[in-house]
C-alpha atoms as a PDB file:
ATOM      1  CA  UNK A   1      13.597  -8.422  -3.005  1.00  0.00           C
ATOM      2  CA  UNK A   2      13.293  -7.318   0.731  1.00  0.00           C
ATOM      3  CA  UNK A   3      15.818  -4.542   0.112  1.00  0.00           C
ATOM      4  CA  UNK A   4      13.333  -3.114  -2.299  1.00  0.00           C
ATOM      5  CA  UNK A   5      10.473  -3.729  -0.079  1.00  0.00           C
ATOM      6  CA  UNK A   6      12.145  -2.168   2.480  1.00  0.00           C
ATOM      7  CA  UNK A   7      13.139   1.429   0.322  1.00  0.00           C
ATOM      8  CA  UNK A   8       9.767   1.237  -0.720  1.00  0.00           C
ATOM      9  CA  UNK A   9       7.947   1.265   2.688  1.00  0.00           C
ATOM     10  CA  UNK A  10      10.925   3.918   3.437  1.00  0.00           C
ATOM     11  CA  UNK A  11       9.287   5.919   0.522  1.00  0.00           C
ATOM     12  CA  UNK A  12       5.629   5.572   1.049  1.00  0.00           C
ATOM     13  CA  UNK A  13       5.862   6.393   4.651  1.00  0.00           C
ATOM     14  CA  UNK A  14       7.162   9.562   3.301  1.00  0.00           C
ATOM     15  CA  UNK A  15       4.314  10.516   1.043  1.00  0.00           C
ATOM     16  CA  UNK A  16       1.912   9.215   3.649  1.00  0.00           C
ATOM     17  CA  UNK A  17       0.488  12.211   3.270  1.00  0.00           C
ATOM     18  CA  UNK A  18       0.084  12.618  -0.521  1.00  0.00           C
ATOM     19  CA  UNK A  19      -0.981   8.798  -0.220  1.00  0.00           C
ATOM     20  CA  UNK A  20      -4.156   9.075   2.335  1.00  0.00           C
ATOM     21  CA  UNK A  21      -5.763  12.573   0.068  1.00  0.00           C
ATOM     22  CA  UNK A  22      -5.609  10.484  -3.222  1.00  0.00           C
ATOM     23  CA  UNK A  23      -7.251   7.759  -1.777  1.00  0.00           C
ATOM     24  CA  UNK A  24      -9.652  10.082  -0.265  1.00  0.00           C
ATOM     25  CA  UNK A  25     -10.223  11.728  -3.481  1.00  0.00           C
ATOM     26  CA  UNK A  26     -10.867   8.224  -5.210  1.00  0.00           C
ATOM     27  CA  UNK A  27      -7.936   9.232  -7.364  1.00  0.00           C
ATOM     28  CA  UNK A  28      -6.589   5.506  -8.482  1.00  0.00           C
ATOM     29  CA  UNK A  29      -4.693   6.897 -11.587  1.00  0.00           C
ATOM     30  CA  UNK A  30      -2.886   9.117  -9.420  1.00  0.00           C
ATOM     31  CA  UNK A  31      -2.274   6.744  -6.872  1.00  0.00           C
ATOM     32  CA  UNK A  32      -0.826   4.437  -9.896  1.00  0.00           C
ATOM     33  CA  UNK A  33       1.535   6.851 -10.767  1.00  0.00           C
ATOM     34  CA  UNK A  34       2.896   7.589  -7.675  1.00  0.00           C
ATOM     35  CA  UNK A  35       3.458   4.047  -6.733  1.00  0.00           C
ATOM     36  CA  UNK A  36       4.955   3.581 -10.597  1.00  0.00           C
ATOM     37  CA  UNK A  37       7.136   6.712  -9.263  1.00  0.00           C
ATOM     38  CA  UNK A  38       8.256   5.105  -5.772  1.00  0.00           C
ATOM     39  CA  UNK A  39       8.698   1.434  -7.528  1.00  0.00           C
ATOM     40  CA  UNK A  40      11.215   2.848  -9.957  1.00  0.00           C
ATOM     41  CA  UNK A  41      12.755   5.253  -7.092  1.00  0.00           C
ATOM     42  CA  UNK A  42      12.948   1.996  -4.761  1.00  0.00           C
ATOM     43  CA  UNK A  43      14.878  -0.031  -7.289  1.00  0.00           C
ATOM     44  CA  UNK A  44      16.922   2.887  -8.369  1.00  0.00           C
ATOM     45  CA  UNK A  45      17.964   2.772  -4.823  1.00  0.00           C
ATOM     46  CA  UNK A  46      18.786  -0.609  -4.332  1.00  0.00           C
ATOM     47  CA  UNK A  47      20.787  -0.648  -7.552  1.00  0.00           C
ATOM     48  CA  UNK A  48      19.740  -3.523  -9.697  1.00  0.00           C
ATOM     49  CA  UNK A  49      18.685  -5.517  -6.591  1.00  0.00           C
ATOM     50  CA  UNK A  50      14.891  -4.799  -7.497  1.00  0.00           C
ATOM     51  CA  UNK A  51      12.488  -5.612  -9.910  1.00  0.00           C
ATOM     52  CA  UNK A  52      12.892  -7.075 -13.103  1.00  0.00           C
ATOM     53  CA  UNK A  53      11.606  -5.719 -16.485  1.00  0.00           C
ATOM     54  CA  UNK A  54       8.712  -8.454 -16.503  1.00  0.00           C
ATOM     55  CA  UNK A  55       7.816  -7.945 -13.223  1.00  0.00           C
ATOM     56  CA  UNK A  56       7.710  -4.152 -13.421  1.00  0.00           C
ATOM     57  CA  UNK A  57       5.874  -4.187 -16.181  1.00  0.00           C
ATOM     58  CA  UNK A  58       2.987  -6.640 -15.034  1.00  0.00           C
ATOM     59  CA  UNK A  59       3.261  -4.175 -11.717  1.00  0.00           C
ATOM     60  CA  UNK A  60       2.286  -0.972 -14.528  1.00  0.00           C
ATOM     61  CA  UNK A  61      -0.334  -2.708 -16.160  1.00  0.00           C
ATOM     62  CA  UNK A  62      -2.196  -5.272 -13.671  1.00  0.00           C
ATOM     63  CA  UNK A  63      -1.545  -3.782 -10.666  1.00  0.00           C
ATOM     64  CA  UNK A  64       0.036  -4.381  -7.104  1.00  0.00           C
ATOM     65  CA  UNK A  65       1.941  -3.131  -4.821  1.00  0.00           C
ATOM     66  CA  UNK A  66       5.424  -4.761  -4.357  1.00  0.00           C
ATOM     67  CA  UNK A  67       6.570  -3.709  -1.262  1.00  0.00           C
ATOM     68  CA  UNK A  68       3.218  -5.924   0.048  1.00  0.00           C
ATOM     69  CA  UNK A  69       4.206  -8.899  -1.907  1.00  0.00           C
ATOM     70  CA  UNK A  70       4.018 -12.247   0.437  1.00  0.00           C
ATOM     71  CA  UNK A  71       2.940 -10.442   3.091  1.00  0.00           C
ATOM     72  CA  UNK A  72      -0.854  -9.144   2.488  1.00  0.00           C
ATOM     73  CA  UNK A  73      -3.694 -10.176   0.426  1.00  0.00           C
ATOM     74  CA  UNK A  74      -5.969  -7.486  -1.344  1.00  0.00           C
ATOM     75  CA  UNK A  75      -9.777  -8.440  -0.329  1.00  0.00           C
ATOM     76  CA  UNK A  76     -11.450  -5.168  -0.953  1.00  0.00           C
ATOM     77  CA  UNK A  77     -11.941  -1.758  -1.571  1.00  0.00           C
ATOM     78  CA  UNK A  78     -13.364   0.891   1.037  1.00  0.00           C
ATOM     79  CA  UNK A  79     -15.880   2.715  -1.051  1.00  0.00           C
ATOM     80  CA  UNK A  80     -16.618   5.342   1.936  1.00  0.00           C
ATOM     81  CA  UNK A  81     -15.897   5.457   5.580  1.00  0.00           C
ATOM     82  CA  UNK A  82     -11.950   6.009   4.774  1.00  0.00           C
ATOM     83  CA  UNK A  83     -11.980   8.216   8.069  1.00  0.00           C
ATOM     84  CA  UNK A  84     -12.926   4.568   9.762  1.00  0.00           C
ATOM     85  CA  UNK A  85     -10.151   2.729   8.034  1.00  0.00           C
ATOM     86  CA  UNK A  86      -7.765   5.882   9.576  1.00  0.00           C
ATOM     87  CA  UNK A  87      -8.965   5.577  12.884  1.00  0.00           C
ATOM     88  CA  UNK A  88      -8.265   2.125  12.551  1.00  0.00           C
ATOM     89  CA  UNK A  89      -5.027   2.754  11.566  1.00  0.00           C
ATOM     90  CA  UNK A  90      -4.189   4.745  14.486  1.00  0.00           C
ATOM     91  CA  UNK A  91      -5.225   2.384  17.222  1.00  0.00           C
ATOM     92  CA  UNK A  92      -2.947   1.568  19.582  1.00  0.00           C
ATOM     93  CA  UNK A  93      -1.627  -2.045  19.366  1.00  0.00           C
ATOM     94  CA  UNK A  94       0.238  -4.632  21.145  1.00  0.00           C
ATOM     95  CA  UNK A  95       2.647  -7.774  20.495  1.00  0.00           C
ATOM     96  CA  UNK A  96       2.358  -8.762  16.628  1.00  0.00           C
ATOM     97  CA  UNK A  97       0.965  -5.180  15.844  1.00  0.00           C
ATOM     98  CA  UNK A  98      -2.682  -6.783  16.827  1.00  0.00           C
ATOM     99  CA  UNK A  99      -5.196  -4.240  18.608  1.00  0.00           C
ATOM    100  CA  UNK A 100      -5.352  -4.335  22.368  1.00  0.00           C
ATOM    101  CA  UNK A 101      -8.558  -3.884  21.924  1.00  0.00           C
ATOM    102  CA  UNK A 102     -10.985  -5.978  19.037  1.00  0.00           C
ATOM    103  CA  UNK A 103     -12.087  -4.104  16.778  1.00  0.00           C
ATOM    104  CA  UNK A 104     -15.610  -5.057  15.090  1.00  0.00           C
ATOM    105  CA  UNK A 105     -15.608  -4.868  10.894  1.00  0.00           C
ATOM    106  CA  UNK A 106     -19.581  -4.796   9.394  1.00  0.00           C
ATOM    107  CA  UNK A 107     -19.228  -5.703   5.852  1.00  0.00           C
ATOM    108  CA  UNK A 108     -21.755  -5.942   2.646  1.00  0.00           C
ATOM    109  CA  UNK A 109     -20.984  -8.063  -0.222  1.00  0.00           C
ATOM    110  CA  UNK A 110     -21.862  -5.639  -3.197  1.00  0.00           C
ATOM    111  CA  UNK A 111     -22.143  -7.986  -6.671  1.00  0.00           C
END
């Protein structure tokens, strides 16, 4: 599973790009597709070391991202402020890919 993990980070750091404007837009169908696209072109790379039919197929219709599997938990959505969540992307960072310097997270609980 890591080698697919691993062609799959290789690929989304390559449509970075294409990435960051759909979620801008709010475009979650094409967002979908493209990581439908890269899931298939990860284990087509890895050649049968990937996922299997049940697992890409509750990836298709539930959701997920595989390459974050074990390693992050979904907890939200940004709804607006993605411009914050880039700047927080770019901050520098030290040992363990923490901040060097805090950075402070305001939330609301919307039910």
């Amino acid at each position: 599973m890591q080698k697919i993990q691993d062609a799959f980070n290789q690929l989304a750091k390559e449509h970075r790009d294409e990435i960051m404007q759909m979620r801008r837009e709010r475009n979650r169908a094409g967002l979908q597709e493209l990581q439908d696209k890269l899931a298939a072109e990860a284990e087509g790379q890895v050649q049968g070391n990937g996922l299997t039919d049940e697992q890409l197929k509750i990836y298709s219709t539930i959701g997920g991202t595989p390459h974050l599997d074990g390693q992050y938990t979904v907890f939200g959505e940004v709804e607006e402020g993605l411009d914050v969540v880039e700047m927080i992307q770019q901050t520098a960072t030290a040992r363990g890919d923490r901040p060097v310097d805090d950075i402070e997270m305001r939330m609301s609980v919307i039910e």
